[in-house]
C-alpha atoms as a PDB file:
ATOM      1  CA  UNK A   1     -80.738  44.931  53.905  1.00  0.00           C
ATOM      2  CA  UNK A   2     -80.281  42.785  50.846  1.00  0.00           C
ATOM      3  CA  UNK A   3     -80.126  44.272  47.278  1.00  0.00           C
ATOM      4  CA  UNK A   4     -82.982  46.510  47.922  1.00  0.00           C
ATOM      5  CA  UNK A   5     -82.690  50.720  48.127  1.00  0.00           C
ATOM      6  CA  UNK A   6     -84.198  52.413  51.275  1.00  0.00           C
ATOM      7  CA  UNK A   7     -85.366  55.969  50.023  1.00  0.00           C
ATOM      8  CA  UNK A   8     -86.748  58.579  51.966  1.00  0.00           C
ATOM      9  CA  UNK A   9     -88.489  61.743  51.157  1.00  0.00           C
ATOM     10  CA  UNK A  10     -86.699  64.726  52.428  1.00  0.00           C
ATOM     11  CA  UNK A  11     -86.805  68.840  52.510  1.00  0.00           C
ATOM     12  CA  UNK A  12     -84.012  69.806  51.829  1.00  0.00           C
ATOM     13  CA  UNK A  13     -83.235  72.770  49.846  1.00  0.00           C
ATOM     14  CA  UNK A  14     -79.457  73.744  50.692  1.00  0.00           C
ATOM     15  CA  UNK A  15     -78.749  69.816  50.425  1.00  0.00           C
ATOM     16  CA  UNK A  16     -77.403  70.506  53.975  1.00  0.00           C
ATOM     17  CA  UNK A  17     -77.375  66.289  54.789  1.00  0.00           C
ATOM     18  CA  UNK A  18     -74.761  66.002  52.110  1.00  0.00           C
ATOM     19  CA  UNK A  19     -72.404  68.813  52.814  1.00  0.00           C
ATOM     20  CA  UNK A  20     -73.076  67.576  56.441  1.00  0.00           C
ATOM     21  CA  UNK A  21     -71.904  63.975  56.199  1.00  0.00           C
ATOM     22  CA  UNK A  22     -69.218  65.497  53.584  1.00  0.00           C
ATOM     23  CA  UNK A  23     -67.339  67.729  56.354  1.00  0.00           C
ATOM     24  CA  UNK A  24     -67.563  64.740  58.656  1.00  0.00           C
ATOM     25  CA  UNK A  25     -65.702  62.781  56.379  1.00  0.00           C
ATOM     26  CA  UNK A  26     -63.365  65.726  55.760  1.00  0.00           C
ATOM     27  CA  UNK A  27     -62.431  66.310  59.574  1.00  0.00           C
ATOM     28  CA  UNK A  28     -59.893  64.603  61.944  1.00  0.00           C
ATOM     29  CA  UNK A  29     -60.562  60.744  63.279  1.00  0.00           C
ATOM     30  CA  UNK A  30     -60.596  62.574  66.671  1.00  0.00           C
ATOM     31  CA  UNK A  31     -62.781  65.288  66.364  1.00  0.00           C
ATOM     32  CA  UNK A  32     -65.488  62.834  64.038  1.00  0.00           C
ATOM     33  CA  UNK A  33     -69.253  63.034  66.013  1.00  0.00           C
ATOM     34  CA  UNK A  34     -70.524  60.290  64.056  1.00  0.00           C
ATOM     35  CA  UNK A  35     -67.427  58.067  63.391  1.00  0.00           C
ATOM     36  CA  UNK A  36     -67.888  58.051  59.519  1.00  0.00           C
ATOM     37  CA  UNK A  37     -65.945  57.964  56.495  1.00  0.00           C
ATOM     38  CA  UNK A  38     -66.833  57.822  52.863  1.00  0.00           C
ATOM     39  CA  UNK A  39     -65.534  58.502  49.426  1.00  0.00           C
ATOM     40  CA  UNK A  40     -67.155  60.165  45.889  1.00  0.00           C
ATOM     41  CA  UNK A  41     -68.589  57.551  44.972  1.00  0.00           C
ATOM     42  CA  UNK A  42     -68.654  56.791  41.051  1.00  0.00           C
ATOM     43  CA  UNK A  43     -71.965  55.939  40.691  1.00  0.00           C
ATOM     44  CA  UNK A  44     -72.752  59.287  42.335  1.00  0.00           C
ATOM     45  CA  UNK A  45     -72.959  60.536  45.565  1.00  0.00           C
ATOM     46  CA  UNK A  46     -71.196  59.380  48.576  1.00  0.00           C
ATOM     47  CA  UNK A  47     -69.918  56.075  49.359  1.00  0.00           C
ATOM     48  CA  UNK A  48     -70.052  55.979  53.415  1.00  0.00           C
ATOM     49  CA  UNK A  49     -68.694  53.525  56.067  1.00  0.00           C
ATOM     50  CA  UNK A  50     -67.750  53.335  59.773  1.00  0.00           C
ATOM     51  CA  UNK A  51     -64.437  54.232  61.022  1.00  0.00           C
ATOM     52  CA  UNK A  52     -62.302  52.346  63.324  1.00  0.00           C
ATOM     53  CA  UNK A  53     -60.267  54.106  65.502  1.00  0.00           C
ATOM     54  CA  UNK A  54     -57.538  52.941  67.720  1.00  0.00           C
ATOM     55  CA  UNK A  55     -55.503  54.810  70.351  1.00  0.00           C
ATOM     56  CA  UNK A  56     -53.244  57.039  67.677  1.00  0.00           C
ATOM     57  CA  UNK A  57     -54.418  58.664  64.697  1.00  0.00           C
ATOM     58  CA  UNK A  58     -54.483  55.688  61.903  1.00  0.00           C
ATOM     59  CA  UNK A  59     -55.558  56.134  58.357  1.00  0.00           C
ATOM     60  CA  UNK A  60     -59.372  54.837  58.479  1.00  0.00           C
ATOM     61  CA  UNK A  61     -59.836  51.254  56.939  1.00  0.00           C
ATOM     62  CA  UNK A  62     -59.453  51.751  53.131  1.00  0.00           C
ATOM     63  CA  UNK A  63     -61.047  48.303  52.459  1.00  0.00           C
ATOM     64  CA  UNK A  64     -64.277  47.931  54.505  1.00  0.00           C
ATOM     65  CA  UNK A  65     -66.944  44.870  53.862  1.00  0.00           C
ATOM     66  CA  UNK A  66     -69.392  46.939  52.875  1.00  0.00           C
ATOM     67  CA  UNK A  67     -70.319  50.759  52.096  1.00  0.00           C
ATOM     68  CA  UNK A  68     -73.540  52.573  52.335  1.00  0.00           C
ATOM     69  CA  UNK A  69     -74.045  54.812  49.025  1.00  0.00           C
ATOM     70  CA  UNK A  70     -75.948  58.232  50.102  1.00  0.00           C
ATOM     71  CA  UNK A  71     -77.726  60.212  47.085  1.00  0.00           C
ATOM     72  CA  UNK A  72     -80.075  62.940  46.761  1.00  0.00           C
ATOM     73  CA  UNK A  73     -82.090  63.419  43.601  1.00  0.00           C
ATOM     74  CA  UNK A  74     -84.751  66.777  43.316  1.00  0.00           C
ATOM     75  CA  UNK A  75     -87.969  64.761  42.299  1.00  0.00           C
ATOM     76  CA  UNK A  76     -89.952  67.306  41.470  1.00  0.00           C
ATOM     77  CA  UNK A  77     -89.830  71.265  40.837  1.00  0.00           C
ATOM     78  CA  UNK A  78     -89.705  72.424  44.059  1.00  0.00           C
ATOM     79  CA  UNK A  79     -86.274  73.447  45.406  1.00  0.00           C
ATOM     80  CA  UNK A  80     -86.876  71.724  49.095  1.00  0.00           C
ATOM     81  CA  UNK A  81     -88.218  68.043  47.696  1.00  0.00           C
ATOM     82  CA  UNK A  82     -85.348  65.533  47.277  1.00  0.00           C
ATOM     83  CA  UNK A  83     -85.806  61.915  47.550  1.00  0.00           C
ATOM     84  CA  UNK A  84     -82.454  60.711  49.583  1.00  0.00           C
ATOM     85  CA  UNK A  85     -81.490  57.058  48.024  1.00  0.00           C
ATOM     86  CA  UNK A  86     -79.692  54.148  50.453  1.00  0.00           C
ATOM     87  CA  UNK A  87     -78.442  51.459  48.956  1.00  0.00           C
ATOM     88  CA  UNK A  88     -75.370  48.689  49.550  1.00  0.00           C
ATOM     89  CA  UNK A  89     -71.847  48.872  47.969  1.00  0.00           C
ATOM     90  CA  UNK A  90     -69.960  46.242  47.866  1.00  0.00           C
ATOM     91  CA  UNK A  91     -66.802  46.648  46.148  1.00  0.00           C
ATOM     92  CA  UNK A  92     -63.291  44.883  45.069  1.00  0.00           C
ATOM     93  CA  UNK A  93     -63.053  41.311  47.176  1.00  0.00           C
ATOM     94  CA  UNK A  94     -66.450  41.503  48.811  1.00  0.00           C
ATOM     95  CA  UNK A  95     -68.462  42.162  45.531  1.00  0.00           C
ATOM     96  CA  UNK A  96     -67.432  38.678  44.913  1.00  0.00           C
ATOM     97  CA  UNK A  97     -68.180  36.775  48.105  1.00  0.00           C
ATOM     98  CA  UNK A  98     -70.858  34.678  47.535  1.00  0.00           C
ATOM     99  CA  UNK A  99     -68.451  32.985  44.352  1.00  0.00           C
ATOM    100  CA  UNK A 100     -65.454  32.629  46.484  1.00  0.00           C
ATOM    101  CA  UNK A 101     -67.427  31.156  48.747  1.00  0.00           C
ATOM    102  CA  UNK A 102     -68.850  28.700  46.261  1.00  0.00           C
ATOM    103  CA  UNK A 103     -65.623  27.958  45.461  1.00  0.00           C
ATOM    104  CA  UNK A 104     -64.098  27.322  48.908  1.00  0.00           C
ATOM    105  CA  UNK A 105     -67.281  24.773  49.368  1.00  0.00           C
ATOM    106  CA  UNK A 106     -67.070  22.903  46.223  1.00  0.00           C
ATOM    107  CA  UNK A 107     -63.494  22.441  46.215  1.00  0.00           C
ATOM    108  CA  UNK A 108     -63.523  21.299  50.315  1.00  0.00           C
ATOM    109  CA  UNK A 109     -66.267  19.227  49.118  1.00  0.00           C
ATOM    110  CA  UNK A 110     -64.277  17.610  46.549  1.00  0.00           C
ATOM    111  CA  UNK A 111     -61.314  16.816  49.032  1.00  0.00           C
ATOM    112  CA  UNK A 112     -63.887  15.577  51.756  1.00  0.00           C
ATOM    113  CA  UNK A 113     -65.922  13.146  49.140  1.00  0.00           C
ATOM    114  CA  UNK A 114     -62.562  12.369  47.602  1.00  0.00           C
ATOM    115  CA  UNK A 115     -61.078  11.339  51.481  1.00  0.00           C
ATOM    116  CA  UNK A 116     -64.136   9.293  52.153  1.00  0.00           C
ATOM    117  CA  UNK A 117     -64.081   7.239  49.285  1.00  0.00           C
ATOM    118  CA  UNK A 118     -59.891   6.223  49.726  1.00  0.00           C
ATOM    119  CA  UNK A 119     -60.325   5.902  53.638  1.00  0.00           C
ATOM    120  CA  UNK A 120     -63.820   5.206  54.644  1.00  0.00           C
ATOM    121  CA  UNK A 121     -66.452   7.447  56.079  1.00  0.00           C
ATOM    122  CA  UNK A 122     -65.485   5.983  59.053  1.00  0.00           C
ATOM    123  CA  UNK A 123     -62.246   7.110  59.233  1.00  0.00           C
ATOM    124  CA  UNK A 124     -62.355  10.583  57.225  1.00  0.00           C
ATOM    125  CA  UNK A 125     -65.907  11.898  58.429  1.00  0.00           C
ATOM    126  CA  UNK A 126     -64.047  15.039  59.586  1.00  0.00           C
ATOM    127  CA  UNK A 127     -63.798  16.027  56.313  1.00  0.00           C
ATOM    128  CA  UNK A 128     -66.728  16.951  55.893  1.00  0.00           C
ATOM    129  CA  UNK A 129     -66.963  19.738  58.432  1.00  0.00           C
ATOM    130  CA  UNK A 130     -64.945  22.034  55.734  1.00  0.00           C
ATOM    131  CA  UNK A 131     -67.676  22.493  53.403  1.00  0.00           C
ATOM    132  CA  UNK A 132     -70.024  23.468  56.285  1.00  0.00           C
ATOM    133  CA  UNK A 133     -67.383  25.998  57.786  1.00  0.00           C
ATOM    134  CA  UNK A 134     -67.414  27.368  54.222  1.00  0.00           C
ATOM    135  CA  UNK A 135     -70.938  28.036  54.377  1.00  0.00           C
ATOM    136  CA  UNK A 136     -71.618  28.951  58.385  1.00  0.00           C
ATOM    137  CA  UNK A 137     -68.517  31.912  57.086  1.00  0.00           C
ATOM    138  CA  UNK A 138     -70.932  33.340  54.046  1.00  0.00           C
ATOM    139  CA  UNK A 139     -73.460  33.452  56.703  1.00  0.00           C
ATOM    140  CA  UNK A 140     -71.871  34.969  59.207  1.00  0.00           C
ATOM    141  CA  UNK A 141     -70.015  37.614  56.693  1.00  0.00           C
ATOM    142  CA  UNK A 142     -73.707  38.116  55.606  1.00  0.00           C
ATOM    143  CA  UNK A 143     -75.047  38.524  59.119  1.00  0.00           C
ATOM    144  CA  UNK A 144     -72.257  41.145  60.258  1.00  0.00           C
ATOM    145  CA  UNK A 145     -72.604  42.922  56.794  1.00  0.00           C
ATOM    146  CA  UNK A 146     -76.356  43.491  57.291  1.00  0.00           C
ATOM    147  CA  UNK A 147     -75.607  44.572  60.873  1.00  0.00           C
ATOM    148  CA  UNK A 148     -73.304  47.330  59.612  1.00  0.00           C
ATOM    149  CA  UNK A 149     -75.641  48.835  56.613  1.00  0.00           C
ATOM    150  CA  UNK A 150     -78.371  49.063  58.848  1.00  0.00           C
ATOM    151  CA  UNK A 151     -76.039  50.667  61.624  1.00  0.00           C
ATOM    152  CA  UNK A 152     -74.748  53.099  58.740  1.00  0.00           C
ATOM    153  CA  UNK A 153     -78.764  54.133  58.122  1.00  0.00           C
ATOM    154  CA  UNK A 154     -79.502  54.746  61.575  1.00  0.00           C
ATOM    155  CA  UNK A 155     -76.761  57.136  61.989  1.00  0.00           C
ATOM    156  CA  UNK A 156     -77.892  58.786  58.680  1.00  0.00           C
ATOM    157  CA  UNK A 157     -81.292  59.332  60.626  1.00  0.00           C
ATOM    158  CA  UNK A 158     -79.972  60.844  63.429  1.00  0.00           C
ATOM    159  CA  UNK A 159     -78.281  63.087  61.227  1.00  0.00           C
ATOM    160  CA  UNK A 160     -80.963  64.332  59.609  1.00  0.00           C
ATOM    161  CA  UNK A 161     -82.752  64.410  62.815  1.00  0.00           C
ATOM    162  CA  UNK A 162     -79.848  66.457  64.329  1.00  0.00           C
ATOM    163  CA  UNK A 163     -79.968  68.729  61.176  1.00  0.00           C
ATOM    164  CA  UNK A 164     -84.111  69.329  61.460  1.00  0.00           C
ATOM    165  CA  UNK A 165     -84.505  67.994  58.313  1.00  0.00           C
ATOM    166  CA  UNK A 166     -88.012  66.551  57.632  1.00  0.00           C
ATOM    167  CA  UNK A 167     -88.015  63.085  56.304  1.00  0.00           C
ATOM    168  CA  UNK A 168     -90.122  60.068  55.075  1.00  0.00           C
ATOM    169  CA  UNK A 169     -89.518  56.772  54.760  1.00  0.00           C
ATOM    170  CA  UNK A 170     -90.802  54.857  51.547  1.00  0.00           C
END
């Protein structure tokens, strides 16, 4: 899921999937049936992620790679039509990852061309593996951060699915 929204058409008149997902996030790490947490988000609606739980009860990670914002909107003037908006957060150090990234590559880059001309490519050839291991990172942060958003929107699905709510994709 790059940049792009996933919204759904749902019927939902008591907005039962958000004060659903909100009591999960209010309860226990223990007693959690979907292993989520989340925040108000300040764009609106919920910022969600996935917990991680070890053996004793641990504050849930207060600085995960990415976050799923959940809204619901009415979109027309019946009470039961919302349209249920999906879309990725990334926030603080991660919003930024593809500059850092950019960074880490040019500068290795500069040290590796920099190497090679004083030495010899002979010699200093090794250098240039930084610059890739820069880049294989950003794809692999990518890979696992696409892995968890669309993780996050299946267990949204089963939650409405578990709630009987009707939805739609778009």
């Amino acid at each position: 899921m790059k940049e792009k929204k996933i919204e759904y058409l749902i019927k939902d008149e008591n907005n039962s999937l958000i004060n659903s997902i909100n009591e999960e996030i209010k309860t226990s790490i223990f007693q959690k049936r979907n292993n989520l947490s989340g925040e108000i988000s300040d764009k609106g609606g919920l910022n969600i992620f996935k917990t991680f739980t070890f053996i004793t009860d641990v504050q849930p990670n207060h600085n995960p790679i990415v976050k799923l914002n959940l809204k619901t909107v009415r979109y027309d003037n019946d009470l039961t039509n919302r349209k249920l908006i999906l879309s990725k957060v990334k926030e603080g150090i991660f919003g930024n990852t593809f500059l850092i990234f950019i960074i880490f590559i040019l500068l290795t880059l500069s040290i590796a061309i920099y190497q090679i001309i004083e030495y010899g490519f002979n010699e200093k050839m090794e250098f240039l593996t930084m610059p890739i291991a820069g880049g294989l990172f950003y794809i692999v942060y990518e890979l696992i951060s696409d892995f968890v958003i669309s993780n996050l929107v299946k267990k949204v699905e089963n939650i409405m699915t578990d709630l009987g709510i009707e939805y739609k994709k778009l």
